[in-house]
C-alpha atoms as a PDB file:
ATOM      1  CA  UNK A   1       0.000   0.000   0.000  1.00  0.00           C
ATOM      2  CA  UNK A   2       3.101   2.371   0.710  1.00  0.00           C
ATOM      3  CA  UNK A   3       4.262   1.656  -2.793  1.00  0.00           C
ATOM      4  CA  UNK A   4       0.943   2.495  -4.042  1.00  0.00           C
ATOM      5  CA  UNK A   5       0.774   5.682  -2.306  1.00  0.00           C
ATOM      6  CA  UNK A   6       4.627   6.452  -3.704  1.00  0.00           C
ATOM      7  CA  UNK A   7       3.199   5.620  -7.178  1.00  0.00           C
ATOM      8  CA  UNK A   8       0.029   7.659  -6.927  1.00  0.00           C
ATOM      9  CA  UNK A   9       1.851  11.104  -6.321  1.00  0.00           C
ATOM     10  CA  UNK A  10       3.750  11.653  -9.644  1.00  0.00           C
ATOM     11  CA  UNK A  11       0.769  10.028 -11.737  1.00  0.00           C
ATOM     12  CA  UNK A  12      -1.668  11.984 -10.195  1.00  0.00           C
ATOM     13  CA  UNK A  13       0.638  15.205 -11.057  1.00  0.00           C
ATOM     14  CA  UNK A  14       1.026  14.398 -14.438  1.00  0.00           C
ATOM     15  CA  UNK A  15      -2.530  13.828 -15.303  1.00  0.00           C
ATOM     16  CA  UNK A  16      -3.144  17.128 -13.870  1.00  0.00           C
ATOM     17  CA  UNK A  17      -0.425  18.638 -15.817  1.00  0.00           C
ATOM     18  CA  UNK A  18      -2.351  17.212 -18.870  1.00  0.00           C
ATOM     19  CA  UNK A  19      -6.004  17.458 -17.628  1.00  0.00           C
ATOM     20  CA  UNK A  20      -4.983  21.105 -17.316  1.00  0.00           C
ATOM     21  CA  UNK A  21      -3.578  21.515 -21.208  1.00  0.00           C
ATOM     22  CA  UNK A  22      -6.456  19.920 -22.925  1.00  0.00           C
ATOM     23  CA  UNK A  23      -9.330  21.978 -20.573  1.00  0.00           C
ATOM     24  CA  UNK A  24      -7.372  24.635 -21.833  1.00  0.00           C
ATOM     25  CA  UNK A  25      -7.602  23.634 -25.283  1.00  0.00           C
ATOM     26  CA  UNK A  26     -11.271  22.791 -25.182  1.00  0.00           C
ATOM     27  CA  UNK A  27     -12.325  26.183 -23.378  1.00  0.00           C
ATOM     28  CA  UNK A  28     -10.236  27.985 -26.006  1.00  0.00           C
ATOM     29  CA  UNK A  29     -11.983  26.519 -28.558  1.00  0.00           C
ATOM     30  CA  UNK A  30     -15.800  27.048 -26.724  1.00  0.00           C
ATOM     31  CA  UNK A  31     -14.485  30.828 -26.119  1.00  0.00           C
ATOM     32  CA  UNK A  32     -13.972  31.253 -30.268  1.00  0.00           C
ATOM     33  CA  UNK A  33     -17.199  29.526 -31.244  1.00  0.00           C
ATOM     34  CA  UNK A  34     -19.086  32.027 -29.053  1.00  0.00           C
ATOM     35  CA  UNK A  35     -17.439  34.364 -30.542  1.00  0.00           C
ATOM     36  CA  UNK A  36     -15.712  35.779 -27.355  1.00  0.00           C
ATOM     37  CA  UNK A  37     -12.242  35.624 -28.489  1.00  0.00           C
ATOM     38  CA  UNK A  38     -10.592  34.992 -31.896  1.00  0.00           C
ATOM     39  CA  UNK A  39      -8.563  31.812 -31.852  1.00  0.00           C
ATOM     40  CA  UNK A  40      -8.588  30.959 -35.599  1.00  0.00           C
ATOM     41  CA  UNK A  41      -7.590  26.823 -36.030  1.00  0.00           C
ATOM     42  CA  UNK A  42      -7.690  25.795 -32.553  1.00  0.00           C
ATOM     43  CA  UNK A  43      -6.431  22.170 -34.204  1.00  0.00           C
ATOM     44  CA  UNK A  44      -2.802  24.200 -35.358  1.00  0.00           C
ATOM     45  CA  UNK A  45      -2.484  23.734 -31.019  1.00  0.00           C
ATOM     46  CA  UNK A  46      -2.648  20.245 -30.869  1.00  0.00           C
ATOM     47  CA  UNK A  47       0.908  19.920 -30.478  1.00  0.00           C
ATOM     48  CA  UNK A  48       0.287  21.570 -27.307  1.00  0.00           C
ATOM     49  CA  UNK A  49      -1.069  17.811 -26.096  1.00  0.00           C
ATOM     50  CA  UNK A  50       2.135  16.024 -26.791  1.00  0.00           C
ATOM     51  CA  UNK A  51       4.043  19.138 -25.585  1.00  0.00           C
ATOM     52  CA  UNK A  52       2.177  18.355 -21.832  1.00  0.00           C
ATOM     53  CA  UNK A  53       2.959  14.435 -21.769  1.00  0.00           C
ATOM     54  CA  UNK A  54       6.207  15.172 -22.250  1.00  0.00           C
ATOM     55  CA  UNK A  55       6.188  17.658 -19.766  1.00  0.00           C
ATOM     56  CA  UNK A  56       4.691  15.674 -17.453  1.00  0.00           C
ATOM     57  CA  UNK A  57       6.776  12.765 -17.616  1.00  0.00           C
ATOM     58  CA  UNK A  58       9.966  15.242 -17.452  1.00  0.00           C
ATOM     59  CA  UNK A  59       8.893  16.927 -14.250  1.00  0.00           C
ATOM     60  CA  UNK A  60       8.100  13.185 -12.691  1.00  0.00           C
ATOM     61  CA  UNK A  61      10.374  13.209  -9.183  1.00  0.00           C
ATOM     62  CA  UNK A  62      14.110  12.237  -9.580  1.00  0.00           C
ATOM     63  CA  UNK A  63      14.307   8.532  -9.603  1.00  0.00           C
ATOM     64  CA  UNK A  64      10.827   7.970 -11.922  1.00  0.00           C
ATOM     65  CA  UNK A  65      11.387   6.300 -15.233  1.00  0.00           C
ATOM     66  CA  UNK A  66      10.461   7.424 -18.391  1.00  0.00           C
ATOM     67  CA  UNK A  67      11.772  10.913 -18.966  1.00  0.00           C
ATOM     68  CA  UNK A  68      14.047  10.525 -22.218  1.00  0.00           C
ATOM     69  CA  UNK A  69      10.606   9.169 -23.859  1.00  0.00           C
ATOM     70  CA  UNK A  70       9.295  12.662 -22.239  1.00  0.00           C
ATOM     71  CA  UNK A  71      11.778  14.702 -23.618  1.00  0.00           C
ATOM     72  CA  UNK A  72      11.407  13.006 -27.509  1.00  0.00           C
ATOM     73  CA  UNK A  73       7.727  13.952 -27.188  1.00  0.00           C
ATOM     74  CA  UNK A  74       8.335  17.864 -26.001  1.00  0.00           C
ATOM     75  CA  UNK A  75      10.710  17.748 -29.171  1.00  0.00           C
ATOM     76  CA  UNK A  76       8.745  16.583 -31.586  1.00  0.00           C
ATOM     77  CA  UNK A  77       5.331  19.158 -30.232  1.00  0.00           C
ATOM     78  CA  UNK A  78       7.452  21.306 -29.814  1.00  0.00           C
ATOM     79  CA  UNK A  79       8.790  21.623 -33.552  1.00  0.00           C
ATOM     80  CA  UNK A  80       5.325  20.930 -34.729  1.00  0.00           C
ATOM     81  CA  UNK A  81       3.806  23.550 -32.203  1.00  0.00           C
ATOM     82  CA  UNK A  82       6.405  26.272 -33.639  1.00  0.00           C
ATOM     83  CA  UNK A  83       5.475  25.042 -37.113  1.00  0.00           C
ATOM     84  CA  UNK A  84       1.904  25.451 -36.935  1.00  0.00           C
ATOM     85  CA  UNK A  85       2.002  28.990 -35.440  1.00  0.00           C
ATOM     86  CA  UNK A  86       4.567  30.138 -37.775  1.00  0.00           C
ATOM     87  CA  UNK A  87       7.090  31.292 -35.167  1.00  0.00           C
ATOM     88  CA  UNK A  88       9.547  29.609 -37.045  1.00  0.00           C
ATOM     89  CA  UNK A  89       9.834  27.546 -40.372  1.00  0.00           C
ATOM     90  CA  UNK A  90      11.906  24.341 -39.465  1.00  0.00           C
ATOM     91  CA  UNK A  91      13.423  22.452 -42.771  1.00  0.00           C
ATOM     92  CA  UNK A  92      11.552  19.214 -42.361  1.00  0.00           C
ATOM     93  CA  UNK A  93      14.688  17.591 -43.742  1.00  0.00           C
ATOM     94  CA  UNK A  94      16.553  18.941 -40.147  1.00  0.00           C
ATOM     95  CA  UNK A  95      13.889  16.965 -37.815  1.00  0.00           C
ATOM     96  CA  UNK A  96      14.543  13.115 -38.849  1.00  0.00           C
ATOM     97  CA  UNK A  97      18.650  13.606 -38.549  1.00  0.00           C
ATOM     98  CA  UNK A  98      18.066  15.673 -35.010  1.00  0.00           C
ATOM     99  CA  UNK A  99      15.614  12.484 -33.612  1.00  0.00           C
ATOM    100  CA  UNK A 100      18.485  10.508 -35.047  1.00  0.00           C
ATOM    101  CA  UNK A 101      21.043  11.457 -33.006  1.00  0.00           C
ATOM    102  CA  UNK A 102      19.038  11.999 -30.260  1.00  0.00           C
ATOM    103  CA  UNK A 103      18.228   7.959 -30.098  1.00  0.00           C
ATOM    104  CA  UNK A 104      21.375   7.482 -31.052  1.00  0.00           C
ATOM    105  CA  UNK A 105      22.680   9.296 -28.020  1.00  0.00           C
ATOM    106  CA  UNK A 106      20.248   7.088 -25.927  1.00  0.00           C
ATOM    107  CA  UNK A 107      21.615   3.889 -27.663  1.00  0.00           C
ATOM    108  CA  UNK A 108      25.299   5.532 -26.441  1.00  0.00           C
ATOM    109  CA  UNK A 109      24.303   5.939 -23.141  1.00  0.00           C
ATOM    110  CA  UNK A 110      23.071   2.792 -22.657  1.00  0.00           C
ATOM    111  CA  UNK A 111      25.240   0.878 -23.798  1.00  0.00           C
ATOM    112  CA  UNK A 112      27.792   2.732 -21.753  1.00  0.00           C
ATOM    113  CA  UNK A 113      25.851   2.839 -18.531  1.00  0.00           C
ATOM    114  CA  UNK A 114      25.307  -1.358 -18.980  1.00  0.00           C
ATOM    115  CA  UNK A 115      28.829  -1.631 -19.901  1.00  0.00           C
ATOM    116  CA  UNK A 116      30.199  -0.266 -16.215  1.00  0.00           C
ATOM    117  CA  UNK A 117      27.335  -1.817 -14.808  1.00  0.00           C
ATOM    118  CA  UNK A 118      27.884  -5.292 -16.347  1.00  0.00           C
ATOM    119  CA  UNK A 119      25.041  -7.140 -18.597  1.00  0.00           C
ATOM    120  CA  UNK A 120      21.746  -7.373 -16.826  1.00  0.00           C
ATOM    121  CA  UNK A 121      20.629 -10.903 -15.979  1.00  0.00           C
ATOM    122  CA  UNK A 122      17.373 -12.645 -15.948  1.00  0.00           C
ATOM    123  CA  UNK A 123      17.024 -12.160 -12.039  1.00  0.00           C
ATOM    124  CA  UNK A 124      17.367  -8.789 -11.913  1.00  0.00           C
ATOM    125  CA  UNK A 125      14.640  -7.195 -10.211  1.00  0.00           C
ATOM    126  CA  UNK A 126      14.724  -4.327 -12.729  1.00  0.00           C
ATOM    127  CA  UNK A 127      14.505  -4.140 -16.459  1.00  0.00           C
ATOM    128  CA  UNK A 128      15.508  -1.700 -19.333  1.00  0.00           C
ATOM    129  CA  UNK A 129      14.396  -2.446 -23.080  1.00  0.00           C
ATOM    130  CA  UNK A 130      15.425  -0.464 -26.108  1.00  0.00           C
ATOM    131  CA  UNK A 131      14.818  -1.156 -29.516  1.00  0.00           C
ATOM    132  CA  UNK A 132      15.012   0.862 -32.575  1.00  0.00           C
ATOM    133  CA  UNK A 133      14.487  -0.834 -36.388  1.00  0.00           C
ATOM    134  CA  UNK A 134      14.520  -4.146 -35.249  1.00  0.00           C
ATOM    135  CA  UNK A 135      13.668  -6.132 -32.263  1.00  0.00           C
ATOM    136  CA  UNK A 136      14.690  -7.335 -28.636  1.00  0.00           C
ATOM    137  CA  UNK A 137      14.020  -9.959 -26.061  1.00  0.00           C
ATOM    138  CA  UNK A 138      14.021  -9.723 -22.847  1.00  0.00           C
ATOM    139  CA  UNK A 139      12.778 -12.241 -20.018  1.00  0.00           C
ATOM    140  CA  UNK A 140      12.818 -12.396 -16.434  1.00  0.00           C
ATOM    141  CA  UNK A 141      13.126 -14.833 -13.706  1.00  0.00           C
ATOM    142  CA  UNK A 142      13.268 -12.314 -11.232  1.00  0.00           C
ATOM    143  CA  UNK A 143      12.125 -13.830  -7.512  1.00  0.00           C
ATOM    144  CA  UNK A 144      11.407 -10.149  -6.904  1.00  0.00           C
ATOM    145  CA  UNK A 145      10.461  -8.236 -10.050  1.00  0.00           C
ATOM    146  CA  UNK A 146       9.841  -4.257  -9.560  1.00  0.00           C
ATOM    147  CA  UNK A 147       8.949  -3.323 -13.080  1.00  0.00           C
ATOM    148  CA  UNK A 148      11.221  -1.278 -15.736  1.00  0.00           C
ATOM    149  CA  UNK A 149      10.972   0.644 -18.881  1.00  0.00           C
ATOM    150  CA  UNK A 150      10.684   0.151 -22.602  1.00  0.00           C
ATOM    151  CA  UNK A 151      11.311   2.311 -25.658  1.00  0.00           C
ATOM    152  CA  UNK A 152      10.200   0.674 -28.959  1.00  0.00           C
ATOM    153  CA  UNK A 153      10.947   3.414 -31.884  1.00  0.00           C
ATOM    154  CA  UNK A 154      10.047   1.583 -35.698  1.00  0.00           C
ATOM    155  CA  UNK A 155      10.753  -1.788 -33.987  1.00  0.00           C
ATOM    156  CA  UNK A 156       9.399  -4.055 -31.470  1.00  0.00           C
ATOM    157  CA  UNK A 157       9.989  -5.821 -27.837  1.00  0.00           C
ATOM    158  CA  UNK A 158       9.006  -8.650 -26.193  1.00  0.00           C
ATOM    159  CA  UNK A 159       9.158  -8.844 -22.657  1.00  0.00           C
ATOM    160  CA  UNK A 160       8.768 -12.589 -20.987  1.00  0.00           C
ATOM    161  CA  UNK A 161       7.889 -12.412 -17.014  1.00  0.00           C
ATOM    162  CA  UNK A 162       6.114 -15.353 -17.304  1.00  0.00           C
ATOM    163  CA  UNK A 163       8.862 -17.542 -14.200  1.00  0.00           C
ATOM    164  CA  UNK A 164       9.032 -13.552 -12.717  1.00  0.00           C
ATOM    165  CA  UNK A 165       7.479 -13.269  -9.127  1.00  0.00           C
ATOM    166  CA  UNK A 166       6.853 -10.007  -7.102  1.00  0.00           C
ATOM    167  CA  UNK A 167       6.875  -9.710  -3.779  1.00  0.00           C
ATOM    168  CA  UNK A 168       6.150  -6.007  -3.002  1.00  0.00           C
ATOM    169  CA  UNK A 169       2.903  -5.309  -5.796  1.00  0.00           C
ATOM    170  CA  UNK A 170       2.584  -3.586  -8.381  1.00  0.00           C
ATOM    171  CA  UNK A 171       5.505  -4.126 -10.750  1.00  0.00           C
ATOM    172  CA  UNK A 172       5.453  -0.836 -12.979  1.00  0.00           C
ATOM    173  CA  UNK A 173       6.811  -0.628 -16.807  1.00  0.00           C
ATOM    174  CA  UNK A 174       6.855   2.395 -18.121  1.00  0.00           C
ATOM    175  CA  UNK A 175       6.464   2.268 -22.086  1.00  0.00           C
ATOM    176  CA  UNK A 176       7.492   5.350 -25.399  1.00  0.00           C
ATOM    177  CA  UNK A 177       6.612   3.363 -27.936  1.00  0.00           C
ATOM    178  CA  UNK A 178       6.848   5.024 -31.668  1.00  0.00           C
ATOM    179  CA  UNK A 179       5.628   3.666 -34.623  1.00  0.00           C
ATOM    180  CA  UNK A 180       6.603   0.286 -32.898  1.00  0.00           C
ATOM    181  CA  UNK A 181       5.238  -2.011 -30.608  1.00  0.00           C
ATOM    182  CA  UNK A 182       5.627  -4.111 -27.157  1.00  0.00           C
ATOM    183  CA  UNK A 183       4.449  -7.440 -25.922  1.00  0.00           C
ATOM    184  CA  UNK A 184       4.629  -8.302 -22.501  1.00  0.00           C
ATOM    185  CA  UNK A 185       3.878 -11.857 -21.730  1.00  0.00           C
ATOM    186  CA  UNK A 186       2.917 -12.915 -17.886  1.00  0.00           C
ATOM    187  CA  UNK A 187       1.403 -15.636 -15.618  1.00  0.00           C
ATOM    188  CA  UNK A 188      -1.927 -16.073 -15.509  1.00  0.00           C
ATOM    189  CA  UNK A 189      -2.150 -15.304 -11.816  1.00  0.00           C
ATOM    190  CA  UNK A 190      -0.943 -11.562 -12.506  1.00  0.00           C
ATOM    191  CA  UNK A 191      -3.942  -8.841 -12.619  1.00  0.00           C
ATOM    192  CA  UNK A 192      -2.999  -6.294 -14.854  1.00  0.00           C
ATOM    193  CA  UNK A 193      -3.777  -2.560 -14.917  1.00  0.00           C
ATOM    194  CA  UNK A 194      -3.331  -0.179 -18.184  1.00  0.00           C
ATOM    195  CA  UNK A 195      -2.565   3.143 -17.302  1.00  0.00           C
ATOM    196  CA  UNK A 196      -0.926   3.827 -20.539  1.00  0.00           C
ATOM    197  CA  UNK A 197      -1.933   6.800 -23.510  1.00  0.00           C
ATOM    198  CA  UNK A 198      -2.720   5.842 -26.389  1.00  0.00           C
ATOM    199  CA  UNK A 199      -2.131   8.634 -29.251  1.00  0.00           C
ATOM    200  CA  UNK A 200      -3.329   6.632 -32.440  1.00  0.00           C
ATOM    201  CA  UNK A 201      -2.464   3.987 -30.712  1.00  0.00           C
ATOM    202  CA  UNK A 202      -3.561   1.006 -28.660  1.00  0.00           C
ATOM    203  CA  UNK A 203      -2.896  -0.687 -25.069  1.00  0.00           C
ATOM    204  CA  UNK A 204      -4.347  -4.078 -24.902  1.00  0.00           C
ATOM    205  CA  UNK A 205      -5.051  -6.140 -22.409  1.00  0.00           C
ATOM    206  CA  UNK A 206      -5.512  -9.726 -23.624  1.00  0.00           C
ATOM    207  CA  UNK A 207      -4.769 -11.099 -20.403  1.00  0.00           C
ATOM    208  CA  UNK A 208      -7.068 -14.123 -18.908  1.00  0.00           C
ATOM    209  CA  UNK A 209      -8.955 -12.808 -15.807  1.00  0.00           C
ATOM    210  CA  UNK A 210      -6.994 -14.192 -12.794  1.00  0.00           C
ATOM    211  CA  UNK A 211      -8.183 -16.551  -9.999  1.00  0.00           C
ATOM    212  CA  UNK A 212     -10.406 -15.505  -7.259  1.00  0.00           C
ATOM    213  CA  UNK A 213      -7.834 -13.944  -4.641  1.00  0.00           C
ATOM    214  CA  UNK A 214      -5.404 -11.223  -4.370  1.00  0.00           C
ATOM    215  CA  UNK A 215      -2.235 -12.250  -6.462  1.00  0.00           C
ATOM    216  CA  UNK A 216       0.796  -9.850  -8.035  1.00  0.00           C
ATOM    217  CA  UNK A 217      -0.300  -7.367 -10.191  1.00  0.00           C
ATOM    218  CA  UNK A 218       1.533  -5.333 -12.796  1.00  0.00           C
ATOM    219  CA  UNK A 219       0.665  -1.878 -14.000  1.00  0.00           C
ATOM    220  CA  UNK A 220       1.673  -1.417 -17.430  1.00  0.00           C
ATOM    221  CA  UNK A 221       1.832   2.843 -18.362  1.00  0.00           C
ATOM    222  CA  UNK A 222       3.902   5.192 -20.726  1.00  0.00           C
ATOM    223  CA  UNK A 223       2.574   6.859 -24.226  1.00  0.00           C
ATOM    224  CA  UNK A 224       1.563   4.785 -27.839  1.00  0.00           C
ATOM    225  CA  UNK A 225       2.140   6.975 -30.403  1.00  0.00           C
ATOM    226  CA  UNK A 226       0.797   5.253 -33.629  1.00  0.00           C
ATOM    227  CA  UNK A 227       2.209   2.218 -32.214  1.00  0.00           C
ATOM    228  CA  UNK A 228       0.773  -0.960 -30.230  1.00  0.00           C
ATOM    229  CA  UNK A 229       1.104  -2.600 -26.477  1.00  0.00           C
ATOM    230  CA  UNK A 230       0.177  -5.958 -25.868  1.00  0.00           C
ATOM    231  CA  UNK A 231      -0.172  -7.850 -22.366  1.00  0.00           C
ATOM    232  CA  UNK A 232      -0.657 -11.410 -22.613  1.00  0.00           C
ATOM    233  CA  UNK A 233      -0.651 -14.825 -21.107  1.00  0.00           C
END
C-alpha cells in the first residue's frame, strides 16, 4: 500500500499537468465559437497535447522512469507547435537527422551505462528495453520483479515475465513506444492494470482474468504513439 501511495503522487501530477492543457484547449476553442475571443484553427495547437505528456513525464520526481521518452515527445510538439504557429519555419529535412542522433545518443548511453554496470541478468529485479528498427528480447526470472521501462521506436519488444514473481505489488513498466510495438507476456495469476496513452495507438489487455484472490499485479503505463502494447498470457 506504501508503494501504491509512492506511485500515486507523480501520476496523479502528471494527469493534472495534462487534464490542465487539454481543458485549456477545449475552453479555447468554446471561447472562439461564441465568438468571445478569436482563436482561428484551434487544431494548429494540438501539439500543445504532446508538448504536456512530455512535460509531465519530465517533471516526474528524480528517480521515476520514463523521462528521455518525455523529452522526444516535447521535441517533436514542440517543432510541430512552432510550425503550426509560424514562429519559425523548421526544414523538415533537419527533424529526422536531429531524432536521429538523439536515439542514437540514448543507444550511447546505454550501452555505456550497462557496460560499467555489467550485462543485466534474468534475475534482476529491474529491467531496461530499447529497440530501434529491429527487435529485442528480454525475459525475467526475477524472484522479486519491480517493473522497468521500454522504448520501442520503428521496432518491437518482447518482454517474458512469465517464471518472474513479485513480492512487493505492483511491478510498474513504463512504455514510449513510436511507430513500434511491445508485448509483454505474464502468468496467468498476474492482474494487470493499463494506465498507458494511447495517441493513435492502442494498449491491450488480452490477459485471462486471474483466480479468485489477491495475487501480483503489474501496472503497465507510458505513451503509444501510432504504435501498439500488448499484455498477454
Amino acid at each position: 500500500m506504501e508503494r501504491m501511495d509512492r506511485l500515486a503522487g507523480p501520476r496523479n501530477a502528471s494527469r493534472l499537468f495534462v487534464g490542465l492543457v487539454i481543458c485549456a484547449l477545449g475552453l479555447l476553442a468554446l471561447l472562439d465559437n461564441l465568438g468571445l475571443v478569436e482563436v482561428g484553427n484551434i487544431w494548429r495547437l494540438w501539439p500543445l497535447i504532446l508538448v504536456a505528456l512530455g512535460m509531465a513525464r519530465l517533471l516526474r520526481p528524480a528517480g521515476c522512469q520514463g523521462r528521455f521518452g518525455g523529452g522526444i515527445m516535447v521535441l517533436i510538439g514542440g517543432w510541430f507547435l512552432l510550425n503550426n504557429l509560424g514562429i519559425a519555419r523548421f526544414n523538415p529535412g533537419l527533424f529526422w537527422p536531429l531524432l536521429i542522433v538523439l536515439l542514437g545518443g540514448r543507444l550511447i548511453w546505454g550501452a555505456t551505462r550497462r557496460g560499467m554496470q555489467g550485462p543485466m541478468p534474468e534475475g534482476a529485479s529491474r529491467m531496461d528495453a530499447f529497440s530501434m528498427l529491429g527487435g529485442t528480447e528480454h525475459k525475467s526470472n526475477a524472484s522479486d520483479f519491480r517493473g522497468g521501462q521500454a522504448t520501442a521506436i520503428l521496432g518491437g519488444c518482447k518482454i517474458d515475465l512469465r517464471l518472474a514473481n513479485v513480492k512487493e505489488p505492483p511491478a510498474v513498466i513504463d512504455l514510449f513506444v513510436m511507430w513500434g510495438g511491445v508485448e509483454i507476456f505474464v502468468p496467468r495469476e498476474w492482474g494487470v492494470s493499463i494506465q498507458g496513452t494511447p495517441i493513435m495507438g492502442a494498449f491491450e489487455d488480452k490477459t485471462s482474468p486471474p483466480p479468485e484472490g489477491a495475487g501480483p499485479k503489474l501496472v503497465v503505463k507510458g505513451v503509444a504513439i501510432m504504435g501498439g502494447v500488448e499484455i498477454k498470457n
